[in-house]
C-alpha atoms as a PDB file:
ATOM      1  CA  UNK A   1      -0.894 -15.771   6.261  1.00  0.00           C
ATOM      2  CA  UNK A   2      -4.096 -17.657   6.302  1.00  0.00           C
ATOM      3  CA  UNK A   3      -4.891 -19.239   9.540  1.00  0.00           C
ATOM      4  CA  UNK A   4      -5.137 -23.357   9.321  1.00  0.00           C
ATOM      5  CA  UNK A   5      -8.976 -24.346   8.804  1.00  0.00           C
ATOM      6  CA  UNK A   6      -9.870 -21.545   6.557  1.00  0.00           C
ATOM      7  CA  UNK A   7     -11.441 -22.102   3.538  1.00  0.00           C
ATOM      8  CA  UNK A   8      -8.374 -21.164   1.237  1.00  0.00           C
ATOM      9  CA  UNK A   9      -6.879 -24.341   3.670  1.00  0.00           C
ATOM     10  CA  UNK A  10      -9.852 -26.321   3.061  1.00  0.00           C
ATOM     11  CA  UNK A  11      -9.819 -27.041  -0.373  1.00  0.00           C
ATOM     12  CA  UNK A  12      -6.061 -27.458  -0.533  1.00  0.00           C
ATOM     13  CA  UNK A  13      -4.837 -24.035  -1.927  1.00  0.00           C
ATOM     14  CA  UNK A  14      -1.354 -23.025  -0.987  1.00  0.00           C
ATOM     15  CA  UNK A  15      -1.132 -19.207   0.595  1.00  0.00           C
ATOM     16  CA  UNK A  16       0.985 -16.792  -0.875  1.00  0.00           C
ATOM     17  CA  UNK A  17       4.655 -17.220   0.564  1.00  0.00           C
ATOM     18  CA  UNK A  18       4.542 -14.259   3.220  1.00  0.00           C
ATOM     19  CA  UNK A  19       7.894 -11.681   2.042  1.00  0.00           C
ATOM     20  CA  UNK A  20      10.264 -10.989   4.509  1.00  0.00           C
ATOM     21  CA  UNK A  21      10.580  -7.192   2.597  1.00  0.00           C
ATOM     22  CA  UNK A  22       7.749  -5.401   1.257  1.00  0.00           C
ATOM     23  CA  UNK A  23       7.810  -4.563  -2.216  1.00  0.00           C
ATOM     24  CA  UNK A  24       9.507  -1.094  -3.188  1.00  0.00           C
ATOM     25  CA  UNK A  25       7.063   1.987  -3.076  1.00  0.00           C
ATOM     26  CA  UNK A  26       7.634   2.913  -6.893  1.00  0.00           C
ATOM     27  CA  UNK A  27       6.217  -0.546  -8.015  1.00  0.00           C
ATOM     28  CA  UNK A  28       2.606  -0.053  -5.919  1.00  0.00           C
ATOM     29  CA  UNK A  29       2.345   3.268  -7.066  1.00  0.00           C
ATOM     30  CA  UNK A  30       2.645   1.856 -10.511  1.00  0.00           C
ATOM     31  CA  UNK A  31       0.403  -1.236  -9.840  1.00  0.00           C
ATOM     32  CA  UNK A  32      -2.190   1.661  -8.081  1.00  0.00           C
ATOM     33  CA  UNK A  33      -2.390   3.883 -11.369  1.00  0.00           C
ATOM     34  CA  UNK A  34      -1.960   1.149 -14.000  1.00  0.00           C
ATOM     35  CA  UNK A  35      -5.648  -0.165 -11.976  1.00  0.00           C
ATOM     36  CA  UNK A  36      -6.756   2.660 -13.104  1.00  0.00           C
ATOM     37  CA  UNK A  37      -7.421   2.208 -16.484  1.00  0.00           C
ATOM     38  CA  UNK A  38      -6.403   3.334 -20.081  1.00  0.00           C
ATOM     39  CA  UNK A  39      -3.099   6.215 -21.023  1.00  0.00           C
ATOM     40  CA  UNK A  40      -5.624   8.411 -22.791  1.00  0.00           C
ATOM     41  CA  UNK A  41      -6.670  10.416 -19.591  1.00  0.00           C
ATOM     42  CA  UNK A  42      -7.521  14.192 -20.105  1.00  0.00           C
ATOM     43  CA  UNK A  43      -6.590  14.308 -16.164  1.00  0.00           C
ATOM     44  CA  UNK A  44      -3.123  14.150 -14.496  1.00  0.00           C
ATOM     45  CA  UNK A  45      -2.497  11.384 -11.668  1.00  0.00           C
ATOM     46  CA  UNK A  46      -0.897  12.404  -8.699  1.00  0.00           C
ATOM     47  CA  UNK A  47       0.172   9.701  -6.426  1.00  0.00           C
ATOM     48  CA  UNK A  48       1.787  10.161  -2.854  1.00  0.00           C
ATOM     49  CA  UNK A  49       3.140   6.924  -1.262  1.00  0.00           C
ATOM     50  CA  UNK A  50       4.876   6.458   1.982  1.00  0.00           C
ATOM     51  CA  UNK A  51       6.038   3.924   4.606  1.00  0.00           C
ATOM     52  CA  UNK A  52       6.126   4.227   7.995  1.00  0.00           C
ATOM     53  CA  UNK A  53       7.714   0.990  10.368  1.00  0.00           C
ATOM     54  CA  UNK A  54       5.657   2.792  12.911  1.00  0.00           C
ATOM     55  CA  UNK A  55       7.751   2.904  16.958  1.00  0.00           C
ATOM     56  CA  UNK A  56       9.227   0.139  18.063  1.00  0.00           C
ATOM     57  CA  UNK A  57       6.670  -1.606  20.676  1.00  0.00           C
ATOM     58  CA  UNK A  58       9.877  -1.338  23.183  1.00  0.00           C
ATOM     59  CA  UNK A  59       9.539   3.371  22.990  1.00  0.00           C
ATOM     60  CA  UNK A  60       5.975   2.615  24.072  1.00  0.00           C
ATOM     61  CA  UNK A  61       4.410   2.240  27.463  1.00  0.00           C
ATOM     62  CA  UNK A  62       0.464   2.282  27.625  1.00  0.00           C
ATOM     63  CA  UNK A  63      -1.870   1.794  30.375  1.00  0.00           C
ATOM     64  CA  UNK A  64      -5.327   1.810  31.174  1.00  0.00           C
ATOM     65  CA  UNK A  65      -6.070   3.346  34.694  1.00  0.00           C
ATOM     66  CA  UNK A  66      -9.593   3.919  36.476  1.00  0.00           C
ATOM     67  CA  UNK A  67     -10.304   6.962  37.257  1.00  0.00           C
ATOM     68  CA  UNK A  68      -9.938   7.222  40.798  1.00  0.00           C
ATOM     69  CA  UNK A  69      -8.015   9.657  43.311  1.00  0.00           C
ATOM     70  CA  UNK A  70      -5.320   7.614  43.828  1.00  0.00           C
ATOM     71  CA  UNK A  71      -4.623   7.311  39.716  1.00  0.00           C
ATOM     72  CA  UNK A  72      -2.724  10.639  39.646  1.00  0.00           C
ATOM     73  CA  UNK A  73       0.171   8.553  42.160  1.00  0.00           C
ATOM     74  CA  UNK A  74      -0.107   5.380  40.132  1.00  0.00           C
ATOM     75  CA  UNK A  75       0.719   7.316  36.799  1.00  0.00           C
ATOM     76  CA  UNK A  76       3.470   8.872  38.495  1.00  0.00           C
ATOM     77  CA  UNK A  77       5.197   5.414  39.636  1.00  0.00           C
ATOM     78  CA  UNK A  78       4.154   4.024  36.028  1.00  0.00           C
ATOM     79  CA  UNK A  79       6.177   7.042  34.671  1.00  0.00           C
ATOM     80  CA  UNK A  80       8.880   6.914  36.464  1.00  0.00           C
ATOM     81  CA  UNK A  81       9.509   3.099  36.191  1.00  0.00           C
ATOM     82  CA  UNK A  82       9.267   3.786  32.112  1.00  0.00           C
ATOM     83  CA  UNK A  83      11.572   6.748  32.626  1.00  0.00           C
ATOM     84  CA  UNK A  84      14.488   4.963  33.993  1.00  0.00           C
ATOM     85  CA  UNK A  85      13.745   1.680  31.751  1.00  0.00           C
ATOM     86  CA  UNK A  86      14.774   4.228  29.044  1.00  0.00           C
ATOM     87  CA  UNK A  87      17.555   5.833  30.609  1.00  0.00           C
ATOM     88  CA  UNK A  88      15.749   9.151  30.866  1.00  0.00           C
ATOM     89  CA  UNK A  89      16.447  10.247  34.516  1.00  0.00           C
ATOM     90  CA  UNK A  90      17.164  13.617  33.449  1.00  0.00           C
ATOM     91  CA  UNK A  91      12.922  13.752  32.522  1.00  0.00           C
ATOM     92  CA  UNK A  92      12.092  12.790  35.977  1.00  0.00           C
ATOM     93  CA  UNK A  93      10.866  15.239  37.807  1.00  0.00           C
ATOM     94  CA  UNK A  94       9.094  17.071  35.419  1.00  0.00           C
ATOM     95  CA  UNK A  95       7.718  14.485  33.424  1.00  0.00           C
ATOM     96  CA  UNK A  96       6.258  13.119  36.683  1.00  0.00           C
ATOM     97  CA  UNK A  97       4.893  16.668  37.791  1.00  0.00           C
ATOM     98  CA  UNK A  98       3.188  17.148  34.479  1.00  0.00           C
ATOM     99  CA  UNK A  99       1.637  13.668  34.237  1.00  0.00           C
ATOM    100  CA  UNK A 100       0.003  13.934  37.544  1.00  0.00           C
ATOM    101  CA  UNK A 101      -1.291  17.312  36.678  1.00  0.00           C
ATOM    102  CA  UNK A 102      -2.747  16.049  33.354  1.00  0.00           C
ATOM    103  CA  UNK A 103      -4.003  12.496  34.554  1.00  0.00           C
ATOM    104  CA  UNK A 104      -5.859  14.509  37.971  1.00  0.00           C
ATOM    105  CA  UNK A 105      -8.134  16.933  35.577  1.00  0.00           C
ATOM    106  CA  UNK A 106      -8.524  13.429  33.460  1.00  0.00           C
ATOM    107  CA  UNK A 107      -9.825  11.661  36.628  1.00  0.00           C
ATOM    108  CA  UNK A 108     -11.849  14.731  37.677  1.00  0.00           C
ATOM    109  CA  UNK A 109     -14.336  14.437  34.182  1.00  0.00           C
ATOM    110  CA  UNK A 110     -13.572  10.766  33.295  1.00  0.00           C
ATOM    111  CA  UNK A 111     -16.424   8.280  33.665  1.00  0.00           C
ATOM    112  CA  UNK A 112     -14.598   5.184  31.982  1.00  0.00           C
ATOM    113  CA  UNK A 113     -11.334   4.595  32.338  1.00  0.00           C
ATOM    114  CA  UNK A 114      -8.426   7.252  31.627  1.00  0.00           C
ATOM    115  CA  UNK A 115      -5.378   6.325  29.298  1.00  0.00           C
ATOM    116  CA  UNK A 116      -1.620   6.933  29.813  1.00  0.00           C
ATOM    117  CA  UNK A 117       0.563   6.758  26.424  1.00  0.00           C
ATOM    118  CA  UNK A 118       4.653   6.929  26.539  1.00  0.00           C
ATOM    119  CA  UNK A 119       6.565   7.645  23.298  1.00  0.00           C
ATOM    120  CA  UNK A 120      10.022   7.727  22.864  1.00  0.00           C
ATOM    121  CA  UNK A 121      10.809   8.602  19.480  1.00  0.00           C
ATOM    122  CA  UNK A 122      13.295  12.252  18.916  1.00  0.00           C
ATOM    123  CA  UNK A 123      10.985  13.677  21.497  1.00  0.00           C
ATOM    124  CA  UNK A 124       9.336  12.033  24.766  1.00  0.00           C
ATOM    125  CA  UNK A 125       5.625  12.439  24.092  1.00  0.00           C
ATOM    126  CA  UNK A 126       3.077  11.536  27.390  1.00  0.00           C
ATOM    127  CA  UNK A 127      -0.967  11.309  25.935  1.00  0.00           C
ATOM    128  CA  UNK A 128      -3.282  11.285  28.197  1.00  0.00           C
ATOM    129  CA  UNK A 129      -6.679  10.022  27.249  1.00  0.00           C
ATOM    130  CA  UNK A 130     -10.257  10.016  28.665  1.00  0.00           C
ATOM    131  CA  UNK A 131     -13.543   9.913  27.651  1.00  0.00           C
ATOM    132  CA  UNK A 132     -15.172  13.737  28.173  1.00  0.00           C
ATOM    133  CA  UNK A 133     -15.397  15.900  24.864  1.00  0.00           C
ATOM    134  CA  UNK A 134     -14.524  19.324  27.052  1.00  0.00           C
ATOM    135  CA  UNK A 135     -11.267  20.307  26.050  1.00  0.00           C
ATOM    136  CA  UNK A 136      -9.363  21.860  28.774  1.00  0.00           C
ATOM    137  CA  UNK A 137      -7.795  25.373  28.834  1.00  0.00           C
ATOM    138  CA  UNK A 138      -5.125  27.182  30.475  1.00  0.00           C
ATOM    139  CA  UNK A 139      -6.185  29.437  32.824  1.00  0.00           C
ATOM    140  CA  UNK A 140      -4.773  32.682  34.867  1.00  0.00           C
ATOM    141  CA  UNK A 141      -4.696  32.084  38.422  1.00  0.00           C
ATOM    142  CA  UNK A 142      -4.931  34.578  41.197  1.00  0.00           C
ATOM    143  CA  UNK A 143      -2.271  33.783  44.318  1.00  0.00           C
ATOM    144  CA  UNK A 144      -5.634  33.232  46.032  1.00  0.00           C
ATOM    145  CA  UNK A 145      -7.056  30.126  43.806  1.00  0.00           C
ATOM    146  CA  UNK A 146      -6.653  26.930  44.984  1.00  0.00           C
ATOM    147  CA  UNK A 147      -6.575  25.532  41.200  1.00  0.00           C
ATOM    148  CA  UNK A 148      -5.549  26.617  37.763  1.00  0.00           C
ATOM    149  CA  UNK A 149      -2.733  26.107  37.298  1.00  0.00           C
ATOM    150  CA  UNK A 150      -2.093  22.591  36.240  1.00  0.00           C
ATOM    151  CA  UNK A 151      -1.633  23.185  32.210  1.00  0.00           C
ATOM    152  CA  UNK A 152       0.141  26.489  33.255  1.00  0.00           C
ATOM    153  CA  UNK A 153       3.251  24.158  35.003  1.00  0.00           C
ATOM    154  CA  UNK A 154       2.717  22.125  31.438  1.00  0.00           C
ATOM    155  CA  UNK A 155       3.435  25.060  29.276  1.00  0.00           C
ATOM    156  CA  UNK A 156       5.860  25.997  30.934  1.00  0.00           C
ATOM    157  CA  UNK A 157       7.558  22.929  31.352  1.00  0.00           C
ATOM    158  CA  UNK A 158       7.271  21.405  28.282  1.00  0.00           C
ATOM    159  CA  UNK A 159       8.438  21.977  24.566  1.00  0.00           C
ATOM    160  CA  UNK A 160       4.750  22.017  23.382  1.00  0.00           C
ATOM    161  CA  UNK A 161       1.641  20.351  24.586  1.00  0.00           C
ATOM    162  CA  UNK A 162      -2.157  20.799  23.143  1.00  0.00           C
ATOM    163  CA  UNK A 163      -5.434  18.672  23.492  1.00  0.00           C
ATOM    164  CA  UNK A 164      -7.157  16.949  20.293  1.00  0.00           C
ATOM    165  CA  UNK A 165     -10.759  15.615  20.569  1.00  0.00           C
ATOM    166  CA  UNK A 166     -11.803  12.346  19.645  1.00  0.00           C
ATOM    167  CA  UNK A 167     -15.077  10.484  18.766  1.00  0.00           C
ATOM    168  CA  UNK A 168     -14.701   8.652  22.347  1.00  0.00           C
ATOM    169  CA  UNK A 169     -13.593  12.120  24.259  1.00  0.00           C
ATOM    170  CA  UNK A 170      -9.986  13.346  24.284  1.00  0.00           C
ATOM    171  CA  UNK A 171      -6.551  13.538  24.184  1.00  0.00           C
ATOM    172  CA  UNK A 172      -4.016  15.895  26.092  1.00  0.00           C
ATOM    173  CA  UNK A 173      -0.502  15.846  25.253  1.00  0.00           C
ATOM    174  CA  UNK A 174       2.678  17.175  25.715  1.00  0.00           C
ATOM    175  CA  UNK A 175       6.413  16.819  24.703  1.00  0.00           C
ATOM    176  CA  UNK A 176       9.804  17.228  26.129  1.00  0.00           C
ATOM    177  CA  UNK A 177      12.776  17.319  24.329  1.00  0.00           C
ATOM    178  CA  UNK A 178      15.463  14.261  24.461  1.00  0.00           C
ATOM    179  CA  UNK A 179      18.835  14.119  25.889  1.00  0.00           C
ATOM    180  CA  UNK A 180      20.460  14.166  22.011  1.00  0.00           C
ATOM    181  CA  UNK A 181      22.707  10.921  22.942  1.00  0.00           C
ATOM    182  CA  UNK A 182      19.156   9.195  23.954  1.00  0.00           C
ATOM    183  CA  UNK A 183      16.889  10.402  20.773  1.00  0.00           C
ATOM    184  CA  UNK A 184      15.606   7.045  18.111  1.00  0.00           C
ATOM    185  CA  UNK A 185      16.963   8.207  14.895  1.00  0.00           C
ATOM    186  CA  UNK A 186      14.303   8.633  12.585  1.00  0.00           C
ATOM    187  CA  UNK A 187      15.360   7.966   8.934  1.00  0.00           C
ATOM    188  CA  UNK A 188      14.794   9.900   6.293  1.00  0.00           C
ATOM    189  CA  UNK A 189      13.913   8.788   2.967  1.00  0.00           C
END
């Protein structure tokens, strides 16, 4: 839709009626190779096309949180709160054990704020973000450490979890596996 006062506006056009479906996937791909010019190719075309609706903004929770000492205990309550919002009390207690482990080593190297993501989709995904390019790693604690052991309670706990750098720093993640009653159905086409 073009907003009122643009120059399409301006001089009177109409815009395009906005569709309430988007057109079926089999007439792009043959609007995308017909662009492309004549029949008489000596090359094949392969075309891949596919739609994703993306989550629904009400399986997503995000928050921004500075990176302070107290942050670990204010992702926690932020956790929780989602958690039962979603009818996941069953996630609780180790959800809330592994965000505070992540978010504290994010608060530890962060200089700019740290990120907490929520996904419900057929898994519960937590993504924690912050803004140092060192990628942590589990290490092998001796009874005598005081740390260490933080993405050790995460591997165990979880169904998988790994770290991805970014451009602005990076991302560590992990995933628990839904109650099956409580999982979003994801289609399949």
């Amino acid at each position: 839709m073009w907003p009122p006062g643009s120059s399409a506006c301006a001089t009177g056009c109409t815009p395009p009626p906005r569709c309430s479906t988007p057109p079926p996937l089999e007439l792009l791909c043959d609007a995308a190779v017909g662009a492309v010019g004549p029949r008489d190719r000596d090359d094949d075309i392969a075309l891949l096309a596919a739609r994703f609706d993306g989550i629904p903004s009400y399986n997503v929770a995000y928050w921004f949180l500075d990176p302070k000492p107290q942050t670990a205990g204010r992702a926690r309550r932020l956790t929780r709160r989602t958690l039962h919002r979603w009818h996941l009390d069953s996630l609780l207690e180790p959800t809330e054990l592994m965000v505070s482990e992540v978010v504290t080593n994010a608060v530890r190297y962060a200089s700019r704020p740290v990120t907490l993501r929520l996904l419900r989709t057929d898994v519960l995904r937590c993504e924690v973000g912050d803004d140092s390019p060192f990628v942590p790693r589990m290490l092998h604690a001796r009874p005598g450490d005081e740390g260490g052991r933080g993405l050790f309670l995460v591997n165990q706990l979880s169904r998988r979890w790994g770290a991805t750098r970014l451009s602005t720093g990076k991302l560590v993640w992990f995933e628990q596996q839904l109650p099956r009653d409580l999982r979003m159905e994801i289609p399949e086409d």
